[in-house]
C-alpha atoms as a PDB file:
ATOM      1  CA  UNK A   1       0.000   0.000   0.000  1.00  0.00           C
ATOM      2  CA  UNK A   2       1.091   3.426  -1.271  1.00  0.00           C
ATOM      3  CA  UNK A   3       2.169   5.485   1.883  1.00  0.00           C
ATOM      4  CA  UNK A   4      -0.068   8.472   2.612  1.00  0.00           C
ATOM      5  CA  UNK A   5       1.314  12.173   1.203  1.00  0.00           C
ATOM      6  CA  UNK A   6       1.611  13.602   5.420  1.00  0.00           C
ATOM      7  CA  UNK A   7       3.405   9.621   5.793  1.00  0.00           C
ATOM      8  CA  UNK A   8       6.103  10.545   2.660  1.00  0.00           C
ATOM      9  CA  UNK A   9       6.409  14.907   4.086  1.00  0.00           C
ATOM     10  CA  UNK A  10       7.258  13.278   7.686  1.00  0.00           C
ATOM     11  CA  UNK A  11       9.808  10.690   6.400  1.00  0.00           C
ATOM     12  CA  UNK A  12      10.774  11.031   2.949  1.00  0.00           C
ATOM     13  CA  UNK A  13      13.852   8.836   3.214  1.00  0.00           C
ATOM     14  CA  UNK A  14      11.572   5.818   4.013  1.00  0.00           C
ATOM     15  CA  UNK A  15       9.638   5.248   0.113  1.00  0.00           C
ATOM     16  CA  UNK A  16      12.567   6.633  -1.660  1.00  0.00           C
ATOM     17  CA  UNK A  17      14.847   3.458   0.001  1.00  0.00           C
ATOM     18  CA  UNK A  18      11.850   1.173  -0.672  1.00  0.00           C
ATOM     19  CA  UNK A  19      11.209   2.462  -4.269  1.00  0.00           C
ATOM     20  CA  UNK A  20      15.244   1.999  -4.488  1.00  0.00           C
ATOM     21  CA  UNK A  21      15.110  -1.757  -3.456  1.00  0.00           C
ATOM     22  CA  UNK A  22      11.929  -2.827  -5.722  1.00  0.00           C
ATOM     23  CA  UNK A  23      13.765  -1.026  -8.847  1.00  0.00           C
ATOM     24  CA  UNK A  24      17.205  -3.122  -7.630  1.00  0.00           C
ATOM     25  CA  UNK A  25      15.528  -6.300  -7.328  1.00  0.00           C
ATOM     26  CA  UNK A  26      13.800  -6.011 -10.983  1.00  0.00           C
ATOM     27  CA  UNK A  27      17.266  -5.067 -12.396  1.00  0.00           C
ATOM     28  CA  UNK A  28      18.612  -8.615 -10.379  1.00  0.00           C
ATOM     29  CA  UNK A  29      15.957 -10.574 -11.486  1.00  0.00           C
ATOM     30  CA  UNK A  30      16.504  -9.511 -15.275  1.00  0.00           C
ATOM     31  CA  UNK A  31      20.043  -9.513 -15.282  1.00  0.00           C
ATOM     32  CA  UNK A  32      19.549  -6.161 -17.002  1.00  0.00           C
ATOM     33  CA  UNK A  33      21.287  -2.569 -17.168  1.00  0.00           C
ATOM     34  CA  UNK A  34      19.652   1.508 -17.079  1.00  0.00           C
ATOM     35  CA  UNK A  35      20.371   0.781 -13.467  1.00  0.00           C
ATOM     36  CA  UNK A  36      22.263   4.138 -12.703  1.00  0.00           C
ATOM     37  CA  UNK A  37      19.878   6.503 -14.444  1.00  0.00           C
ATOM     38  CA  UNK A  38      16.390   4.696 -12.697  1.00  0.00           C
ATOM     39  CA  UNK A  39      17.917   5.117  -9.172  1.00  0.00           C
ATOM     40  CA  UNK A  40      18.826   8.702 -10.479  1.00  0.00           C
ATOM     41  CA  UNK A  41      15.397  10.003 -11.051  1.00  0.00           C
ATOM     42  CA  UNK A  42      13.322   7.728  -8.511  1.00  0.00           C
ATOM     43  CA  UNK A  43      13.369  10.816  -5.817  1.00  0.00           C
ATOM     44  CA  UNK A  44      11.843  12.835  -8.974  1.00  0.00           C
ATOM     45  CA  UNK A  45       8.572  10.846  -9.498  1.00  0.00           C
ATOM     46  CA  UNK A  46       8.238  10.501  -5.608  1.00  0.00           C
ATOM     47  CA  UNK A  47       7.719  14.328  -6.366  1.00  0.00           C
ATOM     48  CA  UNK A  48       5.538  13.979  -8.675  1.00  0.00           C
ATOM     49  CA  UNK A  49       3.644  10.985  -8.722  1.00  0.00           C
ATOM     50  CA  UNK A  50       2.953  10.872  -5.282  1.00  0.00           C
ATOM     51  CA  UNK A  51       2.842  14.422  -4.033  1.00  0.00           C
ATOM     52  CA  UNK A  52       1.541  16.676  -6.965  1.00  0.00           C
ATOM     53  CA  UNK A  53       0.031  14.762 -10.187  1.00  0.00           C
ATOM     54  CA  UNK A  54      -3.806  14.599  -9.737  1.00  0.00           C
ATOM     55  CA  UNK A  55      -5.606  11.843 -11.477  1.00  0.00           C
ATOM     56  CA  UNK A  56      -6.483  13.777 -15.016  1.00  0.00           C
ATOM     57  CA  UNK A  57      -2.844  14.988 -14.810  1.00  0.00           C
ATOM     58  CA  UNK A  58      -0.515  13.629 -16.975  1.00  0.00           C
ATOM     59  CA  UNK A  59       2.906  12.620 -16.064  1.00  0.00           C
ATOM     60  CA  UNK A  60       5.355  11.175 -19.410  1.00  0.00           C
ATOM     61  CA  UNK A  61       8.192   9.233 -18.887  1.00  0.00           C
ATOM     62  CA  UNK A  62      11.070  10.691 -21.727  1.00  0.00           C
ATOM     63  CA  UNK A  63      13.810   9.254 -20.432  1.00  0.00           C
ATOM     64  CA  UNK A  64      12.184   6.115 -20.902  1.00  0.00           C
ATOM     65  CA  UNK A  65      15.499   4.089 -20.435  1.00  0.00           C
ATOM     66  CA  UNK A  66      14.289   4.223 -16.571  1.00  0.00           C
ATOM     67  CA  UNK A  67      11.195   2.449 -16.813  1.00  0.00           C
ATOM     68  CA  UNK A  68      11.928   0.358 -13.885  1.00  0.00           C
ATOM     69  CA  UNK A  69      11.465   3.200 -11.939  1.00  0.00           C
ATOM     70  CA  UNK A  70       8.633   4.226 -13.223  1.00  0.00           C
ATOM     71  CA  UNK A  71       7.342   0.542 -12.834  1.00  0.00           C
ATOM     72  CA  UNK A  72       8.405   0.164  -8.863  1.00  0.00           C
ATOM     73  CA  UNK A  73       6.256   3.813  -8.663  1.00  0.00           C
ATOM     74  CA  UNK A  74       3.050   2.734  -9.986  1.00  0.00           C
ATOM     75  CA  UNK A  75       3.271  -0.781  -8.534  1.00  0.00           C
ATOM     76  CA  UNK A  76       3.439   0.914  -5.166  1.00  0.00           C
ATOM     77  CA  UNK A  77       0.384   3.338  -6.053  1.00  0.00           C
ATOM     78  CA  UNK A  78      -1.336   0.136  -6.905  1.00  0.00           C
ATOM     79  CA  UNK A  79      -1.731   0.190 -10.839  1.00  0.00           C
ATOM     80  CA  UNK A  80       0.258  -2.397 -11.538  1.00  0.00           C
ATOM     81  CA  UNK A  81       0.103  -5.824  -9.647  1.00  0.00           C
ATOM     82  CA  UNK A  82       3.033  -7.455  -8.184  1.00  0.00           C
ATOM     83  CA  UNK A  83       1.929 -10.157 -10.262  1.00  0.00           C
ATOM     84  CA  UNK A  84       2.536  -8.097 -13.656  1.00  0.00           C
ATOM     85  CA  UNK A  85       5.561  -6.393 -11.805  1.00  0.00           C
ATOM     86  CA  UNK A  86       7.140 -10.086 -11.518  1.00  0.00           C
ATOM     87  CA  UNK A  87       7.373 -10.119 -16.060  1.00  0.00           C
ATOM     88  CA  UNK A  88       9.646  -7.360 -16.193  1.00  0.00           C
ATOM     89  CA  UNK A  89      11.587  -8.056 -19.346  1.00  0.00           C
ATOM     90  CA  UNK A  90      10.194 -10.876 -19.959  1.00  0.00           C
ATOM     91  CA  UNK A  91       8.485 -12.643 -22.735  1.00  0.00           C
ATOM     92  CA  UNK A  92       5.094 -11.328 -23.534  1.00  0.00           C
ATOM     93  CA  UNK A  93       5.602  -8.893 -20.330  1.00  0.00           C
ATOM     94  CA  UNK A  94       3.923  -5.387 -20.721  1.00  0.00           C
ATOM     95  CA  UNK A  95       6.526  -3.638 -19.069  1.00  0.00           C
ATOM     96  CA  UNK A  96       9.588  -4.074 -21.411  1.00  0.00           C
ATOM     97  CA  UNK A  97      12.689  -2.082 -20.866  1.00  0.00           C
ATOM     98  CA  UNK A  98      11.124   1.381 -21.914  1.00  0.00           C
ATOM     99  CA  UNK A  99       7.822   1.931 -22.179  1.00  0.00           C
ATOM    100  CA  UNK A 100       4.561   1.029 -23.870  1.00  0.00           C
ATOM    101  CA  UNK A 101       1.978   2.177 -24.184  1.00  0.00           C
ATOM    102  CA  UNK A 102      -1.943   1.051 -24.151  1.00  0.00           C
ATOM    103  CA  UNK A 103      -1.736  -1.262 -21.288  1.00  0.00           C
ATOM    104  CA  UNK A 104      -1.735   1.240 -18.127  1.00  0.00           C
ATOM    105  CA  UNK A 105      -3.336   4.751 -17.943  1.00  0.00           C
ATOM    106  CA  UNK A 106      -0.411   6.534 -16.637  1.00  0.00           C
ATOM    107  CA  UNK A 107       2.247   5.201 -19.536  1.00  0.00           C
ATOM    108  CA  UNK A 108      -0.424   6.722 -22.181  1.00  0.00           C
ATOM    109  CA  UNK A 109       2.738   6.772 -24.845  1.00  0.00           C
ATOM    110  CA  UNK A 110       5.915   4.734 -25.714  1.00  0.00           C
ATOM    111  CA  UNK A 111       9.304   6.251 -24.737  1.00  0.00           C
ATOM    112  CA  UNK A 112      13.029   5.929 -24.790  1.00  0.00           C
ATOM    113  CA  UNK A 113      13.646   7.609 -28.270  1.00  0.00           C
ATOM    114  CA  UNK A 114      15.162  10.575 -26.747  1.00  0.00           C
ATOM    115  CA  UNK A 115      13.386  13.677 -27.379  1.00  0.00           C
ATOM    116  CA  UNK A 116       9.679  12.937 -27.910  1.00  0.00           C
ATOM    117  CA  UNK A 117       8.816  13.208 -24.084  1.00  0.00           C
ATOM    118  CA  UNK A 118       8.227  17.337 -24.266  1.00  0.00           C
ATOM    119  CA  UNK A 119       6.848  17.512 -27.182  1.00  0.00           C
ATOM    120  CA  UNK A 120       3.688  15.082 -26.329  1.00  0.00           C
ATOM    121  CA  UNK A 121       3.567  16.881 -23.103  1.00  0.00           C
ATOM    122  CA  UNK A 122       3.587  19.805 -24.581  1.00  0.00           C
ATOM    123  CA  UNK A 123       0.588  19.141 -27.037  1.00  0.00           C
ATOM    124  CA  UNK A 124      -1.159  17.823 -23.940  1.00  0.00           C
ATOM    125  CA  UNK A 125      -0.592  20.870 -21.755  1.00  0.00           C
ATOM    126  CA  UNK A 126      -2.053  23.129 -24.947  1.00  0.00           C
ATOM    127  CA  UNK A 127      -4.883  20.860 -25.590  1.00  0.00           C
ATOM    128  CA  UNK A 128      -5.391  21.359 -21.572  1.00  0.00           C
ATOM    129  CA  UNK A 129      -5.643  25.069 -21.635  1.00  0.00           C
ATOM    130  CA  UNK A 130      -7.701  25.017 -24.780  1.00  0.00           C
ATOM    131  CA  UNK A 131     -10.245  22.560 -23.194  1.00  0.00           C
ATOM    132  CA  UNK A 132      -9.924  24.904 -19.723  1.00  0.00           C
ATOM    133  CA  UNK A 133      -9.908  21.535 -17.734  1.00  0.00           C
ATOM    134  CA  UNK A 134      -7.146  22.873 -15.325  1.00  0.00           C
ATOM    135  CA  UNK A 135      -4.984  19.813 -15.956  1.00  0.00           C
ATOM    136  CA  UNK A 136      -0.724  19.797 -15.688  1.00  0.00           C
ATOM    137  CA  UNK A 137       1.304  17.942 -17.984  1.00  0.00           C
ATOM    138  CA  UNK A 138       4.670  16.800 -17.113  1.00  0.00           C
ATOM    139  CA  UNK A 139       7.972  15.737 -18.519  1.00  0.00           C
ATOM    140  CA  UNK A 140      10.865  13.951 -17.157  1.00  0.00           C
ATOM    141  CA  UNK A 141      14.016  14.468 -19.421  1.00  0.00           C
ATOM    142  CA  UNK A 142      17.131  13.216 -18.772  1.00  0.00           C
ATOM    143  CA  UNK A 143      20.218  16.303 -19.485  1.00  0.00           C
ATOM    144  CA  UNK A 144      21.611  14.624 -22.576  1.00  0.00           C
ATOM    145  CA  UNK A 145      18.216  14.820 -23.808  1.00  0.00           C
ATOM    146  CA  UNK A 146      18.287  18.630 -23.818  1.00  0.00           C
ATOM    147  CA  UNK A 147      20.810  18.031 -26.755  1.00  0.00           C
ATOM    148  CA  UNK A 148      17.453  16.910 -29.278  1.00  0.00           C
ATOM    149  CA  UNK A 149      16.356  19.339 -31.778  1.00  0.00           C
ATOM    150  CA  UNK A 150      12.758  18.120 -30.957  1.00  0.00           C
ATOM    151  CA  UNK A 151      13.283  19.137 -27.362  1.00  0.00           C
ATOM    152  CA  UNK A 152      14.182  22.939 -27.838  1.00  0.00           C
ATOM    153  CA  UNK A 153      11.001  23.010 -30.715  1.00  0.00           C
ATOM    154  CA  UNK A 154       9.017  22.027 -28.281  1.00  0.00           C
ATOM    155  CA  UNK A 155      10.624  23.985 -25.786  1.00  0.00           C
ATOM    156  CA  UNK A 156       9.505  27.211 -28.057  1.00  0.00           C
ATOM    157  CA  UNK A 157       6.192  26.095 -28.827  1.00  0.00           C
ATOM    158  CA  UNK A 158       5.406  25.999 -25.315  1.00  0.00           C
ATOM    159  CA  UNK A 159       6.892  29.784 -24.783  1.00  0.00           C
ATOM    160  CA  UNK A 160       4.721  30.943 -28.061  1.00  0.00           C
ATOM    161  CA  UNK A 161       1.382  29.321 -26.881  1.00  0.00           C
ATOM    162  CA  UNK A 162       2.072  30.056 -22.710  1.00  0.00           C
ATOM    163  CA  UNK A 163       1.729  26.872 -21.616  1.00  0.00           C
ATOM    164  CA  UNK A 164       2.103  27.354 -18.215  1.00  0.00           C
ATOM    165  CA  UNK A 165       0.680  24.467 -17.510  1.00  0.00           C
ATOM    166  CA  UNK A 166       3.427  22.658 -18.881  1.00  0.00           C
ATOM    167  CA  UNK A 167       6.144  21.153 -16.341  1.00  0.00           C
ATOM    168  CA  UNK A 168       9.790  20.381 -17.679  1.00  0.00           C
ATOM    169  CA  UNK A 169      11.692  18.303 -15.308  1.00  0.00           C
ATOM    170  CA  UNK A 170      15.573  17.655 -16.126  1.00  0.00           C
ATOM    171  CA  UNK A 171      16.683  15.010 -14.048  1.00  0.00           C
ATOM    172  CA  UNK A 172      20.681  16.485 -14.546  1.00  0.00           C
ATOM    173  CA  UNK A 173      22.920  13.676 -13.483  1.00  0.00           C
ATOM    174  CA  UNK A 174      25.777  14.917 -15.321  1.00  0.00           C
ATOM    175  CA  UNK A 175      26.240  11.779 -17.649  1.00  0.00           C
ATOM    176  CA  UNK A 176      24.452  10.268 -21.008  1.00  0.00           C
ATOM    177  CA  UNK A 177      25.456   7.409 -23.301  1.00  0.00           C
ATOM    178  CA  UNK A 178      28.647   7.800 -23.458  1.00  0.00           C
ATOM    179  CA  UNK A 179      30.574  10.889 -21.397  1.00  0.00           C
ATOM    180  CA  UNK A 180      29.896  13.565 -19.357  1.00  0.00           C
ATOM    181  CA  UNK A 181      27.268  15.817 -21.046  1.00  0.00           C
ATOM    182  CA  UNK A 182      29.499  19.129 -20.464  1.00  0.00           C
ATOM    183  CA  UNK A 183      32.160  17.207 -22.903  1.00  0.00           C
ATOM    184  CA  UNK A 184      29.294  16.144 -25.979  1.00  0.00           C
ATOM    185  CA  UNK A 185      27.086  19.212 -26.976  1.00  0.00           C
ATOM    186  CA  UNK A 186      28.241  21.662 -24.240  1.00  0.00           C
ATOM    187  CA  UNK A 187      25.731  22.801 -21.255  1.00  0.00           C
ATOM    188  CA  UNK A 188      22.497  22.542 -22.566  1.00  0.00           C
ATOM    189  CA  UNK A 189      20.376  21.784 -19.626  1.00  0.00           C
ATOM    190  CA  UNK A 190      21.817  24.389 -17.749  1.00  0.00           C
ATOM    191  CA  UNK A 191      19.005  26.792 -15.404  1.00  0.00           C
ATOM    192  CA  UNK A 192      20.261  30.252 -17.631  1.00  0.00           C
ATOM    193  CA  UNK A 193      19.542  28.842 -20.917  1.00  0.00           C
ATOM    194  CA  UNK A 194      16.593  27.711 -20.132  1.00  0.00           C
ATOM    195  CA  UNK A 195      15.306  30.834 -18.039  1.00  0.00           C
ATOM    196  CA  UNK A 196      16.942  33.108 -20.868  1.00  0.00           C
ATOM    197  CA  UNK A 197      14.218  31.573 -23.087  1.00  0.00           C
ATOM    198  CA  UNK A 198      11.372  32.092 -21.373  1.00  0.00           C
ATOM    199  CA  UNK A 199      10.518  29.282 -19.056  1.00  0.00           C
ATOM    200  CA  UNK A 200       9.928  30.152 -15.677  1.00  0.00           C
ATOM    201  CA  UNK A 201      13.249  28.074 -14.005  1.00  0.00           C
ATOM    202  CA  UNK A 202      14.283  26.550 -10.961  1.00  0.00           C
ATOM    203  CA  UNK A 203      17.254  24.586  -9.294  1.00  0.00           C
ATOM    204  CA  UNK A 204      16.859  21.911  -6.746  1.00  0.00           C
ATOM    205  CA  UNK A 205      18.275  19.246  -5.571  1.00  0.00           C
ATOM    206  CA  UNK A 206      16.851  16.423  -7.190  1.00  0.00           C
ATOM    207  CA  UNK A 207      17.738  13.879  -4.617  1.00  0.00           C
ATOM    208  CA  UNK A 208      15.382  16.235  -1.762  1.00  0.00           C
ATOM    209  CA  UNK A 209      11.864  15.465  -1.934  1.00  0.00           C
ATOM    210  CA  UNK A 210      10.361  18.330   0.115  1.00  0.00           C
ATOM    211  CA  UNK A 211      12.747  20.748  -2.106  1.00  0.00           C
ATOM    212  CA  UNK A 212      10.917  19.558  -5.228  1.00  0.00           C
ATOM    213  CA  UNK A 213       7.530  19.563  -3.893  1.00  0.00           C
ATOM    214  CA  UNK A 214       7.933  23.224  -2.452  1.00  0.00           C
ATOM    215  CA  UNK A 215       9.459  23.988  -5.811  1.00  0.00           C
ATOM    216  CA  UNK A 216       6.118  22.329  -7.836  1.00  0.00           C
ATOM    217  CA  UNK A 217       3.937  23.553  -5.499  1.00  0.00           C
ATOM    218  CA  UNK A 218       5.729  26.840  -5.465  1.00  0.00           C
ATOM    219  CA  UNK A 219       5.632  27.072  -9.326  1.00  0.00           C
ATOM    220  CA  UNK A 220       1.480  26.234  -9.882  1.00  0.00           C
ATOM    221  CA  UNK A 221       0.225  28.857  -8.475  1.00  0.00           C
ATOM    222  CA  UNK A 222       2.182  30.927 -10.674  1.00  0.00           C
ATOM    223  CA  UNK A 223      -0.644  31.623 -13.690  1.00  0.00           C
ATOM    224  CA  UNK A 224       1.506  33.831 -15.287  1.00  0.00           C
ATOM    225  CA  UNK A 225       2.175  32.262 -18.845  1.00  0.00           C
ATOM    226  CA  UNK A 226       5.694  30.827 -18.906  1.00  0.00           C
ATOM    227  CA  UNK A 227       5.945  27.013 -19.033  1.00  0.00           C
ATOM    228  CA  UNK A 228       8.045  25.508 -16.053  1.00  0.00           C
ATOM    229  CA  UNK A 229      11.441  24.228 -15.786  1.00  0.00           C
ATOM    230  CA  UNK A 230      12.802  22.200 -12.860  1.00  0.00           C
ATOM    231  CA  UNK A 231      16.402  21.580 -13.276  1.00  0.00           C
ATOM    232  CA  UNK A 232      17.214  19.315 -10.768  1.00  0.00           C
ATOM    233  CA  UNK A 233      20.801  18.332  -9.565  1.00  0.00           C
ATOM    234  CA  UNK A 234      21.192  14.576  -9.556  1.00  0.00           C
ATOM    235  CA  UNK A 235      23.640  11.626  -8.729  1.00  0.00           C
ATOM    236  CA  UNK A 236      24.098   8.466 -11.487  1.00  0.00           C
ATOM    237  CA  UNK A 237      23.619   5.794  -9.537  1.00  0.00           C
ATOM    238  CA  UNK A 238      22.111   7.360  -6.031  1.00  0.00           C
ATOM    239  CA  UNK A 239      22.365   5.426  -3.169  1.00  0.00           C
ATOM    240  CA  UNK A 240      25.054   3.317  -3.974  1.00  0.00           C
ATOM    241  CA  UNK A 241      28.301   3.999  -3.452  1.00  0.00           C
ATOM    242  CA  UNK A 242      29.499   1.428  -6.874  1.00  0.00           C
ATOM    243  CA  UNK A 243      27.513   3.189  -9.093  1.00  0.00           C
ATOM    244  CA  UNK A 244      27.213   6.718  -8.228  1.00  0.00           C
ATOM    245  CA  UNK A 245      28.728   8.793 -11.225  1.00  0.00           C
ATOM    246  CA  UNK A 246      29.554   5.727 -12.975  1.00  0.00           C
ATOM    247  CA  UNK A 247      29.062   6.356 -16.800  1.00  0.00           C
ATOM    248  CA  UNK A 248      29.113   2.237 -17.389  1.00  0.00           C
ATOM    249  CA  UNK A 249      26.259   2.185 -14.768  1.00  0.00           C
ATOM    250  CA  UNK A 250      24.144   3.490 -17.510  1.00  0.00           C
ATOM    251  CA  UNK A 251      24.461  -0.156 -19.017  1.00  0.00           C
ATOM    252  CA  UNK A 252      26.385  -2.654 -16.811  1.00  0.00           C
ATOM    253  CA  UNK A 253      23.829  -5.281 -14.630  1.00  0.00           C
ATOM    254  CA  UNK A 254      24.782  -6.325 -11.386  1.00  0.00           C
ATOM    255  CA  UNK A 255      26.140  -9.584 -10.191  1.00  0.00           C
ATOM    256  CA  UNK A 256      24.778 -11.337  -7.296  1.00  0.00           C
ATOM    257  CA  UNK A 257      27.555  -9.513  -4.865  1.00  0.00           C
ATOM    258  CA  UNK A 258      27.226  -6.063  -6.398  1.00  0.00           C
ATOM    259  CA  UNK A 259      23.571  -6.471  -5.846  1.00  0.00           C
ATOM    260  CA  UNK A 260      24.006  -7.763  -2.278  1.00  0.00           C
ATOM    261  CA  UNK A 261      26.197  -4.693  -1.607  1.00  0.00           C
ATOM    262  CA  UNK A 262      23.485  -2.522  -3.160  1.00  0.00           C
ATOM    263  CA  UNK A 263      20.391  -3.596  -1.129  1.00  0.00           C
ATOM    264  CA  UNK A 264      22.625  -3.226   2.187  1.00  0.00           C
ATOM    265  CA  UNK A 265      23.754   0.217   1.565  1.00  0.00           C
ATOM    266  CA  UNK A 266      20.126   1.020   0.335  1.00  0.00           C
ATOM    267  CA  UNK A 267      18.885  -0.364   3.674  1.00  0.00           C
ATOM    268  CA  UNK A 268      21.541   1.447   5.564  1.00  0.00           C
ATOM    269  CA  UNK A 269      21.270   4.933   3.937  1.00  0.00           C
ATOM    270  CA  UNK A 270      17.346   5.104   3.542  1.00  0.00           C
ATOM    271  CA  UNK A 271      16.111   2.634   5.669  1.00  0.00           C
ATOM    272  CA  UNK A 272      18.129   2.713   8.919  1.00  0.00           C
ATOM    273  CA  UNK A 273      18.842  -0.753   9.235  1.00  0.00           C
ATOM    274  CA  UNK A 274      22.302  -1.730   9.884  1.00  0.00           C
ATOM    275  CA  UNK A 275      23.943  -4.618   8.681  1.00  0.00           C
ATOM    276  CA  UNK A 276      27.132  -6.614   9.115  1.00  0.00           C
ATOM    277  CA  UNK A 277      28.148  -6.242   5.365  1.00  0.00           C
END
C-alpha cells in the first residue's frame, strides 16, 4: 500500500529506500542494465507521482530508459500488480525495458527515443488550456536529452502558446550514453539557458523530496504564462556507493555480490537498518 502524502512529508527517506530496493531487485531478477539513471530520477517521481500529479494529470516518462522506476512507482500506487511487476523483461511482459503504451493509464505513450517526451507533453498541456480543464502535464528528461532538436522546438512552442501548464523536469545527473554531457554538446540543460528563453526556471536538488515539492507547489500557483522548468541536480547511480557517477552504470547489470552490496547500503542509507556487510 502506497504510503499516505503527510506519511512521505514526515519521512521522505523511508519510500525513496523502498522504491530503491523494488527497482534493484527487478534489475537482479533480469540480469539487465539503465540501473544508474532509474535510481537517479526515482526521488523525482516521488515528487511527482505521489505528491503533486492529480488523477487527469498527466505525467510522461522521456527518459524512458528508466522504466523500472517508473514501474516500482506505480506498482506501489497500486496500478500495476506485483503479479505483472514479476514479467519485467520478460516474454510477452507489458513492461519491457522502456515503455509502452496502451496497457496502463499513466504510460499513455511509448518512450526511450530521446526527445519525444516534451513535445507530447507539450501538445497535452495546450490541448489542456484550450479545453480549460485545469490539468498539468509533465515531462521527465534526462540532461543529454536537452541536446534533441525536438526538445528545444518544443521547448519554443510551449513559450509561443504560454503553456504554463506545462512542467519540464531535467533530471541532470551529469552523464548520457557515453561521457559527461558538459564534454558532448556543451551545457544545454543548464538553469540560464533555459530561463533566458522564457521558461519560468528553478534549481533543486533532485535527490530532496520536500525541495521539489515546495518547488512544484511553489511554481502552480504561478498563472503567469511561462511554461516551467525544474532543473534538478542529480547523482548516477544514487544510493550506492558502486555506481554513483559511474558512466558504465548506464548499461552494466549487477552480479549477485554487487547487488548484495546494493540492497545493504540502500537499507543502511534510507532505511536505517544496519547490517554486518
Amino acid at each position: 500500500m502506497a504510503m499516505t502524502i503527510e506519511e512521505i512529508l514526515n519521512d521522505p527517506s523511508q519510500i525513496s529506500g523502498e522504491l530503491r530496493l523494488k527497482v534493484l531487485g527487478l534489475y537482479n531478477k533480469a540480469n539487465a542494465g539503465h540501473i544508474g539513471c532509474s535510481l537517479s530520477c526515482i526521488d523525482l517521481m516521488i515528487a511527482v507521482l505521489f505528491l503533486n500529479k492529480s488523477a487527469e494529470d498527466t505525467f510522461i516518462l522521456s527518459k524512458g530508459h528508466a522504466a523500472a522506476a517508473l514501474y516500482a512507482c506505480l506498482n506501489t500506487l497500486g496500478e500495476i500488480s506485483d503479479e505483472e511487476l514479476d514479467t519485467f523483461y520478460k516474454d510477452g511482459t507489458t513492461l519491457p525495458a522502456h515503455p509502452a503504451p496502451r496497457q496502463y493509464k499513466s504510460i499513455p505513450f511509448a518512450t526511450g527515443s530521446l526527445g519525444h517526451g516534451l513535445p507530447v507533453a507539450t501538445g497535452i498541456a495546450h490541448a489542456a488550456k484550450i479545453s480549460e480543464d485545469g490539468t498539468y502535464s509533465f515531462a521527465l528528461l534526462s540532461d543529454g536529452e536537452t541536446n534533441e532538436g525536438t526538445t528545444w522546438e518544443a521547448a519554443h512552442y510551449a513559450i509561443q502558446n504560454q503553456l504554463d501548464n506545462l512542467f519540464m523536469i531535467v533530471d541532470k545527473n551529469g552523464l548520457q550514453g557515453f561521457d559527461f554531457t558538459d564534454k558532448v554538446l556543451g551545457e544545454t540543460a543548464s538553469a540560464e539557458k533555459w530561463k533566458a528563453i522564457g521558461f519560468e526556471t528553478v534549481e533543486v536538488d533532485g535527490h530532496n523530496i520536500l525541495s521539489l515539492n515546495h518547488a512544484i507547489q511553489e511554481l502552480k500557483t504561478h498563472k503567469n504564462g511561462l511554461p516551467k522548468a525544474i532543473i534538478a541536480q542529480t547523482v548516477k547511480g544514487k544510493g550506492v556507493s558502486y555506481m554513483e557517477n559511474k558512466m558504465e552504470w548506464h548499461y552494466l547489470p549487477m552480479n549477485a555480490e554487487q547487488y548484495q552490496q546494493a540492497t545493504l547500503e540502500i537499507k543502511e542509507r534510507y532505511l536505517n537498518e544496519l547490517t554486518n556487510a
